[in-house]
C-alpha atoms as a PDB file:
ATOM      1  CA  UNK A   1       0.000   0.000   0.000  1.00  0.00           C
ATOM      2  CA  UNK A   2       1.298   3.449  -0.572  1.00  0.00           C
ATOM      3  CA  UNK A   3       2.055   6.384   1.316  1.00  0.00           C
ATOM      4  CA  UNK A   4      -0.462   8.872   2.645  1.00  0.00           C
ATOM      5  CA  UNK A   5       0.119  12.729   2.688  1.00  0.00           C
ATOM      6  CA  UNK A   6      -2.614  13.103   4.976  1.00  0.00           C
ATOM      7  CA  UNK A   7      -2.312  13.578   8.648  1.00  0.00           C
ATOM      8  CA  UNK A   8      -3.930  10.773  11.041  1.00  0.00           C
ATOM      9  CA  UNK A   9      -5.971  11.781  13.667  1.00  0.00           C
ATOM     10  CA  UNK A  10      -7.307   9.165  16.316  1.00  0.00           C
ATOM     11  CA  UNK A  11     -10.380   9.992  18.603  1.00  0.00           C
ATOM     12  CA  UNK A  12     -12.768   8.343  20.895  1.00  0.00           C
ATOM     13  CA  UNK A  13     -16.452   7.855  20.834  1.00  0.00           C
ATOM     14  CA  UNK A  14     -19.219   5.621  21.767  1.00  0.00           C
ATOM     15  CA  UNK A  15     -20.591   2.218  20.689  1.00  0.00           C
ATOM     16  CA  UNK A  16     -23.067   3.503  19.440  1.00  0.00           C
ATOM     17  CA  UNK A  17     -22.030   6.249  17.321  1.00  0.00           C
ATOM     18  CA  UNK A  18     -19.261   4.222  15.926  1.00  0.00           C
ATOM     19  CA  UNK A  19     -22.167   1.618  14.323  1.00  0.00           C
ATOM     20  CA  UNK A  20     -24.012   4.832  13.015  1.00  0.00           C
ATOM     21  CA  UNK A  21     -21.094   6.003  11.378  1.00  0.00           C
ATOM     22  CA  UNK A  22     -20.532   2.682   9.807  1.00  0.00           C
ATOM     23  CA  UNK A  23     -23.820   2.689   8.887  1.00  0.00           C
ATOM     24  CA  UNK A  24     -23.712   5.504   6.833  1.00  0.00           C
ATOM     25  CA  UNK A  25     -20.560   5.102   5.331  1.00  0.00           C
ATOM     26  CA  UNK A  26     -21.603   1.682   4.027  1.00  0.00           C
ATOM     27  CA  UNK A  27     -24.872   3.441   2.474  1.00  0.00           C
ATOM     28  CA  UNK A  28     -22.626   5.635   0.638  1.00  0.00           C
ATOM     29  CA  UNK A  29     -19.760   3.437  -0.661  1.00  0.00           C
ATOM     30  CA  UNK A  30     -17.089   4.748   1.430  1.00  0.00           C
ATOM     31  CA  UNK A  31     -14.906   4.304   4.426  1.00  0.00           C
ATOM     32  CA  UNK A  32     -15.290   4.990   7.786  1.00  0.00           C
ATOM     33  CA  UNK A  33     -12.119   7.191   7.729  1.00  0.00           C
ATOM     34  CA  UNK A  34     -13.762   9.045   3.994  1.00  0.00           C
ATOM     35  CA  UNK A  35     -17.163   9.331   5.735  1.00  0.00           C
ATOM     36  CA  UNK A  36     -15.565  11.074   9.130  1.00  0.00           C
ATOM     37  CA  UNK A  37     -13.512  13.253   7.019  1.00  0.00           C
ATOM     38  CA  UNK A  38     -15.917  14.445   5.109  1.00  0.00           C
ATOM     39  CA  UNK A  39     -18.107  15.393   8.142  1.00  0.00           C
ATOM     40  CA  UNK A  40     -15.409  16.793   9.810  1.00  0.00           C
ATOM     41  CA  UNK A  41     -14.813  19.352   6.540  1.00  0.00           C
ATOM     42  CA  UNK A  42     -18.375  20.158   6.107  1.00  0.00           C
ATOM     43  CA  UNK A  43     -18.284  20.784  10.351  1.00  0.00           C
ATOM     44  CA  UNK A  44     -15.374  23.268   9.939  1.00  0.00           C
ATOM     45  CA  UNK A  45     -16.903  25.250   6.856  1.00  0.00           C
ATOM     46  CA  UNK A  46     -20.418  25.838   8.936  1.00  0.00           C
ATOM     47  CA  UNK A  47     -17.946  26.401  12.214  1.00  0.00           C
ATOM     48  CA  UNK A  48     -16.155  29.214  10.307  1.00  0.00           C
ATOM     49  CA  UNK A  49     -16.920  32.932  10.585  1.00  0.00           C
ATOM     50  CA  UNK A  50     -18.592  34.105   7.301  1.00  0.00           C
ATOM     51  CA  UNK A  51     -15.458  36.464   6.687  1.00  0.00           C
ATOM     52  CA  UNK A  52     -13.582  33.743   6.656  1.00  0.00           C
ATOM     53  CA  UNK A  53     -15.705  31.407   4.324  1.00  0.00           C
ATOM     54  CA  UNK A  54     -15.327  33.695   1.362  1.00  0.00           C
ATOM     55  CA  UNK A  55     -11.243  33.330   1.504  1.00  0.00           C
END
């Protein structure tokens, strides 16, 4: 397997959450790791000030 550029990032969460996430990520066709990135993007764009945004 080749090497990643991206930086890895390991967190902790519930049971639960983790089958929900899995859940989802099988409905699309992706990974876990895809799924939670892409949440965590979209979570940082809607987190940012609207100033910011437009950059």
């Amino acid at each position: 397997m080749g090497q990643t550029k991206k930086a890895k990032i390991t967190f902790t969460c519930s049971h639960e959450l983790r089958e929900e996430l899995e859940s989802i990520a099988s409905l699309e066709d992706r990974t876990l790791s895809n799924l939670v990135e892409r949440l965590v993007t979209r979570a940082v764009q809607i987190y940012k000030p609207q100033d910011q945004k437009a950059s």
